[in-house]
N, C-alpha and C. Protein backbone atom coordinates (compact mmCIF):
# COMPACT_ATOMS: atom_id res chain seq x y z
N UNK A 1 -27.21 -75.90 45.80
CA UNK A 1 -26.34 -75.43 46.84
C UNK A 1 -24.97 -75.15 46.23
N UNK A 2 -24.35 -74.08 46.94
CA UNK A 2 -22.89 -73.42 46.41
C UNK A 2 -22.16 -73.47 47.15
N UNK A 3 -20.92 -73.93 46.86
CA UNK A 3 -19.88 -73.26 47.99
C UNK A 3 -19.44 -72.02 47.83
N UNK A 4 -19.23 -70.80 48.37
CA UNK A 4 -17.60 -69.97 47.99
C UNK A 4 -16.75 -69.97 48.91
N UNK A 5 -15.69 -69.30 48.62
CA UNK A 5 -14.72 -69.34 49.21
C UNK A 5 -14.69 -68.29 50.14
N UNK A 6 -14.12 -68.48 51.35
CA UNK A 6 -14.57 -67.82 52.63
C UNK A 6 -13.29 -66.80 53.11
N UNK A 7 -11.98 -67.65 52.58
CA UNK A 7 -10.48 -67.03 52.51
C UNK A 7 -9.63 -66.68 51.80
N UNK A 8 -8.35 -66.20 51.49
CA UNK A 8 -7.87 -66.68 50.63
C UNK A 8 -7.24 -67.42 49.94
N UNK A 9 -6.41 -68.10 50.57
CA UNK A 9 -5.82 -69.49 50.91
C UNK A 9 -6.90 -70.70 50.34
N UNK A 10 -8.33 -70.42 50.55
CA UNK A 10 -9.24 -71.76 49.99
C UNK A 10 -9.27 -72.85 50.73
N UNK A 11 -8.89 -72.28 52.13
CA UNK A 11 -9.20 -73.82 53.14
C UNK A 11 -10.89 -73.23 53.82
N UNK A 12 -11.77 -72.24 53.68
CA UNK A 12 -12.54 -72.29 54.50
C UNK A 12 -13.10 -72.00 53.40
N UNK A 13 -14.75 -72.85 53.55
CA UNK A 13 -15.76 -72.19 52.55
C UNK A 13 -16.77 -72.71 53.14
N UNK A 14 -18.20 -71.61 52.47
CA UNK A 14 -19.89 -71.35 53.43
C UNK A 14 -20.69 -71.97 52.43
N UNK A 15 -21.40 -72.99 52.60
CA UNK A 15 -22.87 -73.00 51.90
C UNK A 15 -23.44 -72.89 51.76
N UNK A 16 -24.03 -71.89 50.51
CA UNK A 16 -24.97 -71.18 50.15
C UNK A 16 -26.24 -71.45 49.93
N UNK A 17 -27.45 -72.09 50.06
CA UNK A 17 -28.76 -72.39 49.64
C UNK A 17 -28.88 -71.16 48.77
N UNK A 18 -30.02 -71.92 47.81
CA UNK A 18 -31.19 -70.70 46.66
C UNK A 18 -32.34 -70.23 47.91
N UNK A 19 -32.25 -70.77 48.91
CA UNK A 19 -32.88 -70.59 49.70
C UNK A 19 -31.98 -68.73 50.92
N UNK A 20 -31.01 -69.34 50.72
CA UNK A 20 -30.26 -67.82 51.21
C UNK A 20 -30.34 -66.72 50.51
N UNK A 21 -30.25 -67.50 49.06
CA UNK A 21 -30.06 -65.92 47.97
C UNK A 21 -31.27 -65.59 47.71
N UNK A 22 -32.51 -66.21 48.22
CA UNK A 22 -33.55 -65.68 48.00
C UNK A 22 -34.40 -64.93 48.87
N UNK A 23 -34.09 -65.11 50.39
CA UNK A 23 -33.84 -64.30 51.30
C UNK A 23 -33.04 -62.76 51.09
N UNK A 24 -31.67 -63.02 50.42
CA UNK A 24 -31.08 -62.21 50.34
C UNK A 24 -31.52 -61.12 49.89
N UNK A 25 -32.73 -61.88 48.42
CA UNK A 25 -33.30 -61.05 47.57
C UNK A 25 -34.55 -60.07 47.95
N UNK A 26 -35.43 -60.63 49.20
CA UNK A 26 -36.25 -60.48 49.87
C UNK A 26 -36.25 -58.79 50.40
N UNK A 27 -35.05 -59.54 51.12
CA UNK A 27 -34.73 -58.59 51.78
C UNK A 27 -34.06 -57.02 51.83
N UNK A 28 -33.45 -57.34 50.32
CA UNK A 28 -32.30 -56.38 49.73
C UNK A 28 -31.16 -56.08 50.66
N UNK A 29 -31.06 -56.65 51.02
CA UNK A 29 -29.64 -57.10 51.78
C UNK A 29 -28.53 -56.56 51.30
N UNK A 30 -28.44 -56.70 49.61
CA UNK A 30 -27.03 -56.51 49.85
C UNK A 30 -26.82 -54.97 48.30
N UNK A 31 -28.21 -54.21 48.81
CA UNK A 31 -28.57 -53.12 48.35
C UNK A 31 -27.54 -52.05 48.37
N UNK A 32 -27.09 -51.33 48.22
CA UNK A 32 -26.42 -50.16 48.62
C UNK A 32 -25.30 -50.35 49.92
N UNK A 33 -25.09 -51.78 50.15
CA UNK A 33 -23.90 -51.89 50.88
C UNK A 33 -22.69 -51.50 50.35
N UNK A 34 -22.43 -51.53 49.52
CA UNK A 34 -20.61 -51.19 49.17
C UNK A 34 -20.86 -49.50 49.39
N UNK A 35 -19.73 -48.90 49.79
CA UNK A 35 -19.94 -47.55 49.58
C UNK A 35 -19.08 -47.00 48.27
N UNK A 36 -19.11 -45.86 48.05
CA UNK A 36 -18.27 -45.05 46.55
C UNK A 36 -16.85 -45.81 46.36
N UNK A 37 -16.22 -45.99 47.28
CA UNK A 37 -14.99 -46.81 47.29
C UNK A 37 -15.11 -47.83 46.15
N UNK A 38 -15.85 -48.53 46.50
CA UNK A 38 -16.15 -49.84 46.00
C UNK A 38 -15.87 -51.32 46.56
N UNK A 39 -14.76 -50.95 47.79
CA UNK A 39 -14.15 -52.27 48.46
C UNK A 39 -15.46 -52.46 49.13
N UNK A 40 -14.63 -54.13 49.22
CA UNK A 40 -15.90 -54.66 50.51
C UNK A 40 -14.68 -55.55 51.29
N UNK A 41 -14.64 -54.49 52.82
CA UNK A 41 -13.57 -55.11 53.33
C UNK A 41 -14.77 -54.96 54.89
N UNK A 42 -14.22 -55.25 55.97
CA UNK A 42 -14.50 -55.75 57.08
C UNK A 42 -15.79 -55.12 57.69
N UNK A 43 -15.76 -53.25 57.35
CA UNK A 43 -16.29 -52.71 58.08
C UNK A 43 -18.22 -52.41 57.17
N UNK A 44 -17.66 -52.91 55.54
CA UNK A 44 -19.04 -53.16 54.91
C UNK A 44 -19.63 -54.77 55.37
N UNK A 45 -18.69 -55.56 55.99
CA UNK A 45 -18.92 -56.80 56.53
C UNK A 45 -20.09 -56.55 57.73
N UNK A 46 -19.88 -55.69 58.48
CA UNK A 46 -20.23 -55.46 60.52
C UNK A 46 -21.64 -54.50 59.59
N UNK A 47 -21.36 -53.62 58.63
CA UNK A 47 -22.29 -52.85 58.19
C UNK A 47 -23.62 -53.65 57.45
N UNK A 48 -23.83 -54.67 57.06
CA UNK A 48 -24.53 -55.74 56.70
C UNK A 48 -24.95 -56.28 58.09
N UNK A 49 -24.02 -56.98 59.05
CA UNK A 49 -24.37 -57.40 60.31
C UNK A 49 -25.16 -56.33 60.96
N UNK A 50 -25.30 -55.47 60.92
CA UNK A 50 -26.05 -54.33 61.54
C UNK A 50 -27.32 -54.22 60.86
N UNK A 51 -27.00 -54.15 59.71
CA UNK A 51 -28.98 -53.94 59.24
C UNK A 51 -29.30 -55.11 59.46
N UNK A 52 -29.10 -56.20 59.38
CA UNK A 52 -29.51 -57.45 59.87
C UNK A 52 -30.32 -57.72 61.19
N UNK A 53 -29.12 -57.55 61.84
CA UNK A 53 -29.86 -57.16 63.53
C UNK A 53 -31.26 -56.50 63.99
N UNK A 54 -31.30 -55.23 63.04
CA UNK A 54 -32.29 -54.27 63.03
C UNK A 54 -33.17 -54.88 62.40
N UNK A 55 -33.52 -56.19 61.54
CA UNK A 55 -34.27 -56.57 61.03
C UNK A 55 -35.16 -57.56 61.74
N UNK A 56 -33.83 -58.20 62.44
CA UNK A 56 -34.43 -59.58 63.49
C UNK A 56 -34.69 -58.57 64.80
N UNK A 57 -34.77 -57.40 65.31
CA UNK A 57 -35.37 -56.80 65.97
C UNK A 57 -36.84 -56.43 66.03
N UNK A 58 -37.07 -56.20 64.56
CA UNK A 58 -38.35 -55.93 64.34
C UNK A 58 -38.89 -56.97 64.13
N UNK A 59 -40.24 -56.64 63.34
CA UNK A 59 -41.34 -57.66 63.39
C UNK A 59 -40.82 -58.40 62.47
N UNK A 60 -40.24 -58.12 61.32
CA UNK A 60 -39.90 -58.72 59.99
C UNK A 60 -39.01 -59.88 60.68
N UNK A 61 -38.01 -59.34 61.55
CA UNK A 61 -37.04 -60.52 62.60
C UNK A 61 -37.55 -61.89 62.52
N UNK A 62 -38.91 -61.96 62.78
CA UNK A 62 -39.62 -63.57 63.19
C UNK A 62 -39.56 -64.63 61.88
N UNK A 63 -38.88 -64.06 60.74
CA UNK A 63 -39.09 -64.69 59.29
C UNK A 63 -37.84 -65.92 59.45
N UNK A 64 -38.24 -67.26 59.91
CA UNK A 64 -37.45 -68.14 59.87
C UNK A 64 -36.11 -68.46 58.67
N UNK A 65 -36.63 -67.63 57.61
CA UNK A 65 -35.25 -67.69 56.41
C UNK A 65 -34.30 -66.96 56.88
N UNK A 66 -34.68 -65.56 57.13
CA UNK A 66 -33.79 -64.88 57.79
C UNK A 66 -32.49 -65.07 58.69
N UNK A 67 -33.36 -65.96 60.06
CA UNK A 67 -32.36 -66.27 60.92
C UNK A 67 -31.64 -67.41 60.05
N UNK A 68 -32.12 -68.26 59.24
CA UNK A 68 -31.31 -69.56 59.00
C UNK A 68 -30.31 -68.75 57.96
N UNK A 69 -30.16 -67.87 57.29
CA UNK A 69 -29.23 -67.22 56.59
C UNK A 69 -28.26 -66.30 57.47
N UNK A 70 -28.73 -65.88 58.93
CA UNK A 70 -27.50 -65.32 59.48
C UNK A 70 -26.97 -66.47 60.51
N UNK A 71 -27.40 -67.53 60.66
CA UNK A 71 -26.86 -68.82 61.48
C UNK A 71 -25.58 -69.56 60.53
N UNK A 72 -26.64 -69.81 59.05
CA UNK A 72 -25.60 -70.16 57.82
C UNK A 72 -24.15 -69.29 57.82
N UNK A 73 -25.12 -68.24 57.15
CA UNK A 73 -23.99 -67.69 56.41
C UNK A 73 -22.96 -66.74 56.90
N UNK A 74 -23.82 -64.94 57.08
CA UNK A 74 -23.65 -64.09 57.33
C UNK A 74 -22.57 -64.19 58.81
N UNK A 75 -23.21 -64.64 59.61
CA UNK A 75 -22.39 -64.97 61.58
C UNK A 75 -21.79 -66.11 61.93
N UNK A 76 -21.66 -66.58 60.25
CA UNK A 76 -20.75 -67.71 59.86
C UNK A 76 -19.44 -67.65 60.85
N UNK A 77 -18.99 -68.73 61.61
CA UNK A 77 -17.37 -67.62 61.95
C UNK A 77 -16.36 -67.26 60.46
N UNK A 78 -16.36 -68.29 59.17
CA UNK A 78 -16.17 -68.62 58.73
C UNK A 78 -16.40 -67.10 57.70
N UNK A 79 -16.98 -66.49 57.87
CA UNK A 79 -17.53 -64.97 56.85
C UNK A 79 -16.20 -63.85 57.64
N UNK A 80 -15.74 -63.75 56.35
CA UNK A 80 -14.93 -62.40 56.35
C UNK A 80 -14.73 -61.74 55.26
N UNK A 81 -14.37 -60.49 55.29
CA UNK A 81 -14.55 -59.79 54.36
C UNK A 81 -14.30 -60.42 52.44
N UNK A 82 -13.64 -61.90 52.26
CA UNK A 82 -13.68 -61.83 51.17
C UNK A 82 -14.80 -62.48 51.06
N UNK A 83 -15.20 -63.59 51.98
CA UNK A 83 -16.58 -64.02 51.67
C UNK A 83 -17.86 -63.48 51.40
N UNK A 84 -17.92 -62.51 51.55
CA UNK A 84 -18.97 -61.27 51.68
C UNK A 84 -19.11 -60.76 49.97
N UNK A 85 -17.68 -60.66 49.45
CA UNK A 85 -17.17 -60.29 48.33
C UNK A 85 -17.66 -61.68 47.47
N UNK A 86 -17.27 -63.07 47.64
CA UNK A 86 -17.71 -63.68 46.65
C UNK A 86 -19.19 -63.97 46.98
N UNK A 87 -19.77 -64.15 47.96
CA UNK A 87 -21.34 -64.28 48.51
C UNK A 87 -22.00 -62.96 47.34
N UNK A 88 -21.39 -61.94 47.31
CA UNK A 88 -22.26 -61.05 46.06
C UNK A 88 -22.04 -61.45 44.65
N UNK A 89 -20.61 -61.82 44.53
CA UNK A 89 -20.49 -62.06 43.50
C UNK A 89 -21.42 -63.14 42.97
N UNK A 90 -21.73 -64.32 43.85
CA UNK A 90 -22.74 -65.50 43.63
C UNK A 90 -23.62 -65.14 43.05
N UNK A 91 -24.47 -64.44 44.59
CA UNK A 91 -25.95 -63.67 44.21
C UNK A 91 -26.39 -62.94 42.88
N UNK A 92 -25.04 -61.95 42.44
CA UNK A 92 -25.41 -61.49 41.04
C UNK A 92 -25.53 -62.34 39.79
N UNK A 93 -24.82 -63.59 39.82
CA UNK A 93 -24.22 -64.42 38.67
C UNK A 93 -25.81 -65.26 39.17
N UNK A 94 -26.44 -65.33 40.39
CA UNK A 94 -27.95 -66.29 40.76
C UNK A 94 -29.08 -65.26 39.69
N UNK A 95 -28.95 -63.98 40.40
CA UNK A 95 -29.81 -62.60 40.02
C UNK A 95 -29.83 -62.82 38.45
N UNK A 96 -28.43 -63.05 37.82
CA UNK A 96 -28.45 -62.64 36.14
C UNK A 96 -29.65 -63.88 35.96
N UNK A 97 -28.95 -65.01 36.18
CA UNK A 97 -29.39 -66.27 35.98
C UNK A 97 -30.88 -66.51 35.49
N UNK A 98 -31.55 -65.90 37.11
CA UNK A 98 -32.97 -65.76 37.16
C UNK A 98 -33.36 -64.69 36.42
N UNK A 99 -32.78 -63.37 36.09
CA UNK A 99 -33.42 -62.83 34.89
C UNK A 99 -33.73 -63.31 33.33
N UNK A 100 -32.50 -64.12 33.27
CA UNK A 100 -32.31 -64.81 31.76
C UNK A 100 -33.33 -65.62 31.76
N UNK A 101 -33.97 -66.52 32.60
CA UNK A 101 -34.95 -67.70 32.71
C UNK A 101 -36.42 -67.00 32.99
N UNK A 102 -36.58 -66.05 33.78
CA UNK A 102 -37.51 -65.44 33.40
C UNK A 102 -38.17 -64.57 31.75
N UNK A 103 -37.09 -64.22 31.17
CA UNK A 103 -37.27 -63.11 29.90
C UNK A 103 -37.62 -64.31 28.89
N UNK A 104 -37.15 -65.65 29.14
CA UNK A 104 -37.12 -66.65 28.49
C UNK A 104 -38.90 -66.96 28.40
N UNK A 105 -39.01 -67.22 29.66
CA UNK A 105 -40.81 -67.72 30.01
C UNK A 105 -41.40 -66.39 30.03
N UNK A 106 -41.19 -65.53 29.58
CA UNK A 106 -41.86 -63.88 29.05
C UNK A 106 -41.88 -64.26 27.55
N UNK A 107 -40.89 -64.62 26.72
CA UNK A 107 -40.82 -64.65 25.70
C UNK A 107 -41.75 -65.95 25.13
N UNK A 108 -41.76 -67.20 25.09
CA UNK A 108 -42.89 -67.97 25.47
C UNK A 108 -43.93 -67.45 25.59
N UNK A 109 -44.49 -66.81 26.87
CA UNK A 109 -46.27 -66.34 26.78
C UNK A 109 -46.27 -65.43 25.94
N UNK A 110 -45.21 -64.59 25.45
CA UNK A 110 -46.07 -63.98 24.24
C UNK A 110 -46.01 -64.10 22.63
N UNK A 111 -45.80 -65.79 22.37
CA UNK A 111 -45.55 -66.20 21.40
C UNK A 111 -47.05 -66.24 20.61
N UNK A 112 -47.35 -65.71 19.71
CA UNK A 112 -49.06 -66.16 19.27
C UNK A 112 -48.71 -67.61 18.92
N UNK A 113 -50.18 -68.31 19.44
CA UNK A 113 -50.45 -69.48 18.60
C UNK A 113 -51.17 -69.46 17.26
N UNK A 114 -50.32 -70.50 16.63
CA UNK A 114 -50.89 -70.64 15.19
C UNK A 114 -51.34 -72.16 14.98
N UNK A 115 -52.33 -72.15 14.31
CA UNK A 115 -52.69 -73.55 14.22
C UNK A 115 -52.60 -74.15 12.36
């Protein structure tokens, strides 16, 4: 579990489960949210809250991780636009993480054995 920081000041912060970022990952959530700009300020915030919605609308909606990641995190009151900003930043620094540990146990199975 993670904290980040939710403000800027550093009095409010969300906790993150591997269990959120793996949802996150599920889902691609946080796919093609930033636009050309590159900021992630309020209205890429509501723009996340929206595909979300559309998700727990549909059938996919009924996936209990889901809701516990927009109860957590996302409809946090506590989520505003910088939290959104370090919540990716997490996820990528989780994402690298799990690539490095995977290429690792890739590298392993294809070690020949020698006796």
């Amino acid at each position: 579990m993670a904290k980040i920081q939710a403000n800027a000041s550093g009095t409010r912060s969300i906790e993150v489960t591997e269990q959120h970022l793996l949802t996150l990952d599920k889902y691609q959530l946080l796919r093609d949210l930033i636009d050309s700009h590159g900021y992630i300020d309020e209205d890429v915030l509501d723009k996340l809250r929206l595909n979300i919605r559309s998700l727990l609308e549909s059938e996919a909606g009924r996936d209990k991780q889901l809701l516990d990641l927009c109860l957590d995190v996302i409809y946090n009151p506590n989520m505003k636009a910088l939290g959104l900003q370090n919540l990716l930043h997490h996820y990528m620094e989780w994402q690298g993480s799990r690539n490095d540990s995977q290429d690792k146990d890739d590298a392993v199975a294809e070690e020949p054995i020698t006796s």
